[in-house]
Protein backbone atom coordinates (compact mmCIF):
# COMPACT_ATOMS: atom_id res chain seq x y z
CA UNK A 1 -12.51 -19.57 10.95
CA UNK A 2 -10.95 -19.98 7.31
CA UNK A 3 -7.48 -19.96 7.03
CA UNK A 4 -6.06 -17.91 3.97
CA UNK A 5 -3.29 -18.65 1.86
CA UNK A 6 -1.50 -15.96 2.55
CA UNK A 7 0.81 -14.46 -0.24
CA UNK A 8 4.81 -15.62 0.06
CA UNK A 9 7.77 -13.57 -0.98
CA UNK A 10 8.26 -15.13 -4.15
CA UNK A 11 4.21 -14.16 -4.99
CA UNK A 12 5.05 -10.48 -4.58
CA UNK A 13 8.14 -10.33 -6.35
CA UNK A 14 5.30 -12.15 -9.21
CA UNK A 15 3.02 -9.08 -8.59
CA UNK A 16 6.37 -6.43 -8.93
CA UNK A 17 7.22 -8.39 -12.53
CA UNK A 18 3.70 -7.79 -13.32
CA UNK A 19 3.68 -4.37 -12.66
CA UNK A 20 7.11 -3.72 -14.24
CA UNK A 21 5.69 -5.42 -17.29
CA UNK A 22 2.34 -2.84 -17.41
CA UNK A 23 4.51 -0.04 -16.92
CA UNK A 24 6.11 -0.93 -20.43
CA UNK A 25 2.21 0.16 -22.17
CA UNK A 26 1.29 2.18 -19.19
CA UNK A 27 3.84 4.56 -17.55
CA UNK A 28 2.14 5.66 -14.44
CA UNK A 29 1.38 1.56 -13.40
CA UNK A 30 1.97 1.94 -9.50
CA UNK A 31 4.53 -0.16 -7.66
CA UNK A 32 3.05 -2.38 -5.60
CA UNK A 33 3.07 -0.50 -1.96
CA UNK A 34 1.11 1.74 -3.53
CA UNK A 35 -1.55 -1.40 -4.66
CA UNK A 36 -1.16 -2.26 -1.25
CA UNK A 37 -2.43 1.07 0.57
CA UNK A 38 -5.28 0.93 -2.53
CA UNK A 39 -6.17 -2.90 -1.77
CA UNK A 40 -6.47 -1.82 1.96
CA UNK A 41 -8.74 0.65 1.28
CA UNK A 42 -11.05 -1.13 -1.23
CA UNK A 43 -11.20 -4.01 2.33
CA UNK A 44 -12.26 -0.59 4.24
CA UNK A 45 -14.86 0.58 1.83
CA UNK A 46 -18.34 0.87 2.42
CA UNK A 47 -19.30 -1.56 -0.61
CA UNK A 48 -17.02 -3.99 -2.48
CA UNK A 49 -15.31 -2.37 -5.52
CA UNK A 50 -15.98 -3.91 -8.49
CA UNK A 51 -13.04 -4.94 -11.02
CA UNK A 52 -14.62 -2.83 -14.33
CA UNK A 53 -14.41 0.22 -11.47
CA UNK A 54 -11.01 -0.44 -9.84
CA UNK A 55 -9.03 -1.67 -12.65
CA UNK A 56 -9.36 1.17 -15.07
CA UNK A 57 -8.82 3.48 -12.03
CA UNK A 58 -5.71 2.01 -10.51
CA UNK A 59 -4.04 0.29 -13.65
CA UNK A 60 -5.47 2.57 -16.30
CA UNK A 61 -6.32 -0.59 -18.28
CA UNK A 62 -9.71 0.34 -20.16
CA UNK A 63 -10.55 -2.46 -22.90
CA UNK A 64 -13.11 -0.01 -23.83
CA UNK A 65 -10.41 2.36 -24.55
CA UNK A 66 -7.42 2.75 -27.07
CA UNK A 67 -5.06 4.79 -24.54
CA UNK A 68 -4.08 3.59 -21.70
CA UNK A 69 -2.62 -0.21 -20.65
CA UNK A 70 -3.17 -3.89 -20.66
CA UNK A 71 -2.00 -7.40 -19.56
CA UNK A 72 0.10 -8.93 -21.89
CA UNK A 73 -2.25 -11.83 -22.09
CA UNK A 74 -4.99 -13.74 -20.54
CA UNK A 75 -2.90 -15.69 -18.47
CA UNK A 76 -1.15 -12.70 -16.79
CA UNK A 77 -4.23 -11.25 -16.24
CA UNK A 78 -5.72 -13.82 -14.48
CA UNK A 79 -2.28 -14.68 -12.31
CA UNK A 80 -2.50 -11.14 -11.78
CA UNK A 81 -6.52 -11.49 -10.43
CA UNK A 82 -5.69 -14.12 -8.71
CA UNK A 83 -2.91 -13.16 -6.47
CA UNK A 84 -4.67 -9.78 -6.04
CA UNK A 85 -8.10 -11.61 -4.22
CA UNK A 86 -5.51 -13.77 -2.28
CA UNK A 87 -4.63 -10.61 -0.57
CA UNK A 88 -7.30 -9.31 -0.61
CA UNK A 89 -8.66 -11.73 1.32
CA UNK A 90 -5.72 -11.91 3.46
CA UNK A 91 -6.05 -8.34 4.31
CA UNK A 92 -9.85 -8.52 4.92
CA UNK A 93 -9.28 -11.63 7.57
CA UNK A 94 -6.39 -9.12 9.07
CA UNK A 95 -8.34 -6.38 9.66
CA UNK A 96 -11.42 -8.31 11.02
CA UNK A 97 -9.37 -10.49 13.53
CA UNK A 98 -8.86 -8.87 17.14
CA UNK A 99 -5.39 -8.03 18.08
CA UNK A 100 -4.21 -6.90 21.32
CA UNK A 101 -1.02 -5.54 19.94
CA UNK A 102 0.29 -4.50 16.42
CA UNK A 103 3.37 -7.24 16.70
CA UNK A 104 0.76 -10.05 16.68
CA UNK A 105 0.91 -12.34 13.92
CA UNK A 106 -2.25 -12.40 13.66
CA UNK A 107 -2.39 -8.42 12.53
CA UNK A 108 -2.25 -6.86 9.53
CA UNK A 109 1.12 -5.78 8.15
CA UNK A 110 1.30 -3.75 4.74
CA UNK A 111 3.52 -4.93 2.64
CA UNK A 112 6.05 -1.64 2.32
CA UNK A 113 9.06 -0.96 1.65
CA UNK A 114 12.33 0.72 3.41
CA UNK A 115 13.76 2.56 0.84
CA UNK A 116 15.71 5.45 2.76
CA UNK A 117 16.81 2.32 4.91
CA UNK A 118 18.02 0.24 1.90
CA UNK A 119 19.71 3.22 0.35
CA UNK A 120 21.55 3.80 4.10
CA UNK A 121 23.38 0.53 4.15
CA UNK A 122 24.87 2.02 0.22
CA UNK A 123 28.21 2.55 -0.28
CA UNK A 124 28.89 6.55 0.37
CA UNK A 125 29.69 7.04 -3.50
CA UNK A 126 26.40 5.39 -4.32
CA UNK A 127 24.84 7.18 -2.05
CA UNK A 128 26.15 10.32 -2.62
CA UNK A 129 24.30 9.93 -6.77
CA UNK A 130 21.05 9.67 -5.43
CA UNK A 131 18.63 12.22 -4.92
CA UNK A 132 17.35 11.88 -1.73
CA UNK A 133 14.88 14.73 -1.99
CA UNK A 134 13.02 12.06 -4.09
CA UNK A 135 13.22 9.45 -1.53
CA UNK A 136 9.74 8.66 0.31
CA UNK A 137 9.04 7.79 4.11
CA UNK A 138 8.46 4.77 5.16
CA UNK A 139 4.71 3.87 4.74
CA UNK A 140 3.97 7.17 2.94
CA UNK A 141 3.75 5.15 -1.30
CA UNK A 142 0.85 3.23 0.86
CA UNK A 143 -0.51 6.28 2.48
CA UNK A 144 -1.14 7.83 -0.44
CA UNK A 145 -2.16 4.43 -2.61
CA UNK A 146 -5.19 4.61 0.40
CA UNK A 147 -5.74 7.95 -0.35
CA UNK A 148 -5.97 7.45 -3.98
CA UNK A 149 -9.08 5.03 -3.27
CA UNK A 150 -11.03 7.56 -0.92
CA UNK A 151 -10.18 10.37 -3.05
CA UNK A 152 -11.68 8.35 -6.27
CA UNK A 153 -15.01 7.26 -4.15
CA UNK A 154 -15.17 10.10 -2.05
CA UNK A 155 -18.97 9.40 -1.10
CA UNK A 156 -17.98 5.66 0.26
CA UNK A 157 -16.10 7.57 2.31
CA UNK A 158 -18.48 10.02 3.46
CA UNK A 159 -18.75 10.70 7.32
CA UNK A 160 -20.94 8.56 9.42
CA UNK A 161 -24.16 10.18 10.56
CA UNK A 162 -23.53 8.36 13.98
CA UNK A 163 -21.08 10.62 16.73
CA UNK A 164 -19.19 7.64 18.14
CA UNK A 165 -18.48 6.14 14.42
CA UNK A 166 -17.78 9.67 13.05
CA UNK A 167 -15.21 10.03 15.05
CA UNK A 168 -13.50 6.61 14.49
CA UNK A 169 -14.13 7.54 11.18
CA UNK A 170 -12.12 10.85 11.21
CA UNK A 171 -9.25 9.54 13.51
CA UNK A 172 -8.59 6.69 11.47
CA UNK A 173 -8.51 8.71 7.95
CA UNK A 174 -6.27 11.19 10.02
CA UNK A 175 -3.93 9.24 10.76
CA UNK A 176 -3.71 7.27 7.15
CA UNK A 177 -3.21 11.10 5.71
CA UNK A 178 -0.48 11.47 8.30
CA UNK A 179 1.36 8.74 6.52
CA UNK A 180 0.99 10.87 3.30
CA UNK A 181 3.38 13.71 4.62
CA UNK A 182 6.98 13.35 4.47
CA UNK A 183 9.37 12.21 7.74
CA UNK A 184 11.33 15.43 7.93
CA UNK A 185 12.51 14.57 11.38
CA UNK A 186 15.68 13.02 12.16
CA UNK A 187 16.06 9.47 11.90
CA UNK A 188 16.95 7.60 14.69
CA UNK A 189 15.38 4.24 13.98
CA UNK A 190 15.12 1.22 11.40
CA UNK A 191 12.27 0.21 9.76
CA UNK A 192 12.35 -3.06 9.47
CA UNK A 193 14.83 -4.31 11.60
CA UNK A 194 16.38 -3.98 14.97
CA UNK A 195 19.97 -3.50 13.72
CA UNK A 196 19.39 -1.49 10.21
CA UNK A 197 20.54 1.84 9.66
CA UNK A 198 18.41 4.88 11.28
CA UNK A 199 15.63 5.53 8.35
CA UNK A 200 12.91 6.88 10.18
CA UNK A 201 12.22 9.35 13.23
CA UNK A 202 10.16 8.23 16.45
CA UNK A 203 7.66 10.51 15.51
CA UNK A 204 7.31 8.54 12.28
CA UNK A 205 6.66 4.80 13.80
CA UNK A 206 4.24 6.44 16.09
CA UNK A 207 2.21 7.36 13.05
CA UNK A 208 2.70 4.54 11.68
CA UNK A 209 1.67 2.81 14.58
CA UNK A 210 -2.20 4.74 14.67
């Protein structure tokens, strides 16, 4: 088997400066969790996504089009392109390699974020300024940048005619949706680390779990 060269820390905070920097021409440019959920899904579709389809969709960069956004150059585009396939591809080898539990190196791991975990370990006056009506769950930015893929090519993501793969099928878009909801329950663990401030309920990393 291949090994990928999987992306490093300092490759997403490349892909978040990116982003930041589309956002200037294009408003509604996605962080990247939300890239991440779509990325997962295009490795899940029926047929490979083209760029001219996915680009336009996700980024809302058209070159056919006056509105909307654009790279700042050719060489952010393609650093852009480039890091994108590398995950891509890292996703893809992920997804296809057989795990026997979800801790295994070896398995996929979305790149998310803890945000009601980061804003915990705030001091209570910062804390207190933020809106946390406006906070999401863990997983739920990637839940729904998933979403936003089968939603968009709803008929790559049509039900199998076969019973056994329908139901996979269903099950595993159920429980991506389930992400999509907010945690309303009371948090009693971290996200991402043993010792971190409660910022999600049991209920929540069981979901996350399927």
């Amino acid at each position: 088997m291949n090994s990928i060269a999987g992306l490093e820390a300092e490759d997403f905070d490349t892909l978040d400066n990116i982003l930041d920097d589309l956002r200037e021409r294009f408003e509604e440019t996605p962080q990247w969790e939300f890239c991440e959920g779509f990325l997962a899904a295009m490795v899940c579709c029926r047929r490979p996504l083209t760029e001219d389809e996915w680009v336009p969709m996700l980024l809302g960069i058209d070159p056919e089009e006056e509105e909307g956004g654009s790279f700042a150059d050719g060489t952010q585009r393609q650093q852009f392109m480039a890091l994108w396939q590398r995950r891509l591809d890292e996703i893809k080898l992920a997804l296809d390699t057989p795990v026997e539990a979800l801790d295994d190196d070896k398995a996929y791991a979305p790149e998310v974020m803890d945000v009601r975990g980061a804003i915990a370990t705030l001091p209570a006056k910062e804390r207190a300024e933020i809106d946390d009506s406006e906070i999401p769950s863990f997983a739920q930015v990637w839940a729904l940048g998933f979403m936003f893929a089968v939603e968009n090519w709803p008929e790559e993501w049509a039900t199998p005619k076969d019973k056994e793969a329908a139901k996979w099928h269903d099950l595993s878009l159920e429980a991506v949706v389930a992400l999509t909801e907010d945690d309303d329950a009371v948090p009693t663990l971290s996200a991402l680390s043993e010792d971190g401030p409660p910022s999600m309920s049991e209920e929540r990393l069981n979901a996350y779990g399927e």
